[in-house]
Protein backbone atom coordinates (compact mmCIF):
# COMPACT_ATOMS: atom_id res chain seq x y z
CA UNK A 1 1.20 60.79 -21.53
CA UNK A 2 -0.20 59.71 -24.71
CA UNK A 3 -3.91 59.08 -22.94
CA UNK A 4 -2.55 56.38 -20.54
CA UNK A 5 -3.63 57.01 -16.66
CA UNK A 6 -1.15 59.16 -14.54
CA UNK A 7 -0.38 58.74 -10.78
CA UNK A 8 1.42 61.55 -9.58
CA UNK A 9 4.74 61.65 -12.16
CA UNK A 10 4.29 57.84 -13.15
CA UNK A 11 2.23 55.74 -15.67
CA UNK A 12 1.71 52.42 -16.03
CA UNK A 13 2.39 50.41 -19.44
CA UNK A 14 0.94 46.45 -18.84
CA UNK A 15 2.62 45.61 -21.88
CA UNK A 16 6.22 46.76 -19.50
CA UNK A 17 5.51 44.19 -17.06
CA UNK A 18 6.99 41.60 -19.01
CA UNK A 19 10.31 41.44 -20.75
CA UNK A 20 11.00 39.68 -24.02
CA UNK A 21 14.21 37.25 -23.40
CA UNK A 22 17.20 38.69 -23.80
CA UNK A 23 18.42 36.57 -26.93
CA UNK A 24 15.19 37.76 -28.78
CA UNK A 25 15.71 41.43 -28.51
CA UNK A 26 19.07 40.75 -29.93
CA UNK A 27 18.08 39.46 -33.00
CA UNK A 28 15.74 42.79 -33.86
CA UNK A 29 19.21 45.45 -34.45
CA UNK A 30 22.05 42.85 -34.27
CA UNK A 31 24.46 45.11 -34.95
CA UNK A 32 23.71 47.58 -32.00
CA UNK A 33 25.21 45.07 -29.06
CA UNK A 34 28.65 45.76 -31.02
CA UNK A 35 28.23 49.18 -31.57
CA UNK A 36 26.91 49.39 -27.59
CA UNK A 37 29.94 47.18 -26.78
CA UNK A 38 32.24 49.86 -28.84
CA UNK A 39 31.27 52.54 -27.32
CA UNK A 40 31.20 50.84 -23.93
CA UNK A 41 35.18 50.40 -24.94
CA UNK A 42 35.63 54.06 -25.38
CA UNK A 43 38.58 53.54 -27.63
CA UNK A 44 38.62 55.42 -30.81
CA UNK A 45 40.82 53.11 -33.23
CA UNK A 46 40.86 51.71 -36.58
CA UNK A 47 38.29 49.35 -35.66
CA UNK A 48 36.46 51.20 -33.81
CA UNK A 49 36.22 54.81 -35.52
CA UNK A 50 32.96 56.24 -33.38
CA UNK A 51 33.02 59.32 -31.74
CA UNK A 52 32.05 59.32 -28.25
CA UNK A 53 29.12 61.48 -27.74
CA UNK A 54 26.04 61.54 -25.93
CA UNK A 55 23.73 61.39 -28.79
CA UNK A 56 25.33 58.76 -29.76
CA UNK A 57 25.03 57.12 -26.19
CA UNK A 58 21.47 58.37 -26.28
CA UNK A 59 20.80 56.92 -30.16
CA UNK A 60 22.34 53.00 -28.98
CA UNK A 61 19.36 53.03 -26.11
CA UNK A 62 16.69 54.54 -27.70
CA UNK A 63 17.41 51.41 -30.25
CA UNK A 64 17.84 48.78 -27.44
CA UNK A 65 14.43 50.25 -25.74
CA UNK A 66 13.09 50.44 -29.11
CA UNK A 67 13.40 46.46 -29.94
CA UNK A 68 12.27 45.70 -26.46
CA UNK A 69 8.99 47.73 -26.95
CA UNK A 70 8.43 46.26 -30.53
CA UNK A 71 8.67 42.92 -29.65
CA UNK A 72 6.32 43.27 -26.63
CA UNK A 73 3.79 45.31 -28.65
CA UNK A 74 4.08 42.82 -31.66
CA UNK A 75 1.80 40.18 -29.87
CA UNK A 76 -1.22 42.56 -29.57
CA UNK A 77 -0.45 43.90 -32.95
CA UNK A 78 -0.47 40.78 -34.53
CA UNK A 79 -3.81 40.12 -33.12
CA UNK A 80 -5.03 43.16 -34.60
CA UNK A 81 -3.39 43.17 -38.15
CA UNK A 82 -2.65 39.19 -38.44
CA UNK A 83 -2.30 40.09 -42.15
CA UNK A 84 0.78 42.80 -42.12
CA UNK A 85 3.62 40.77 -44.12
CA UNK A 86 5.83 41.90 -41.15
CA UNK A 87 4.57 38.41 -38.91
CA UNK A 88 6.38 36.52 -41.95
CA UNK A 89 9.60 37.69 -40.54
CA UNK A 90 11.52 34.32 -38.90
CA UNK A 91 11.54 36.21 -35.48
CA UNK A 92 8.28 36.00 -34.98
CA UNK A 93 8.13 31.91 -35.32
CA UNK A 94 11.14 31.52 -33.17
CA UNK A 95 10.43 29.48 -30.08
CA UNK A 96 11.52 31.99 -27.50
CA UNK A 97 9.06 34.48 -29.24
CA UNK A 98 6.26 31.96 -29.20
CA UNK A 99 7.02 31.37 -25.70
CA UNK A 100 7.10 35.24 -25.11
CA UNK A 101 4.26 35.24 -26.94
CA UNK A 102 1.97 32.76 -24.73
């Protein structure tokens, strides 16, 4: 478990006890809400010419986790690298994220 303390099965991740707003995480991968939403539809059309498969299923939340966890881990990170040109980025100056942030 990566060095974090186990109880049993389960591990605790402080950094998991709060969740970024939802309109944050949805600026980091914009495009995955629509492609979630697609598949969500399972139609296969014109529009909409994904497969339906569960890697596919599995790829659209390990992205959605995956912006959650970034954003959450980008306030200690930016106390430890305040220099990476990544904090430049306009997400990380928008007022939900400096709300997060506090």
């Amino acid at each position: 478990m990566a060095g974090f303390p186990t109880y049993g099965r389960y591990f605790y991740l402080a950094r998991a006890a709060l969740n970024p707003p939802t309109s944050l995480c949805k600026k980091l991968f914009p495009a995955i809400g629509e492609w979630h939403d697609r598949l969500a539809a399972k139609e296969l059309t014109p529009d909409n010419p994904i497969q339906i498969t569960i890697a596919e299923n599995a790829f659209l939340q390990v992205i959605m986790m995956f912006r959650k966890t970034f954003i959450q881990d980008s306030v200690l990170m930016m106390e430890l690298h305040p220099c990476y040109p990544i904090w430049q980025h306009s997400i990380f100056s928008d007022p939900a994220y400096l709300s997060f942030e506090r």
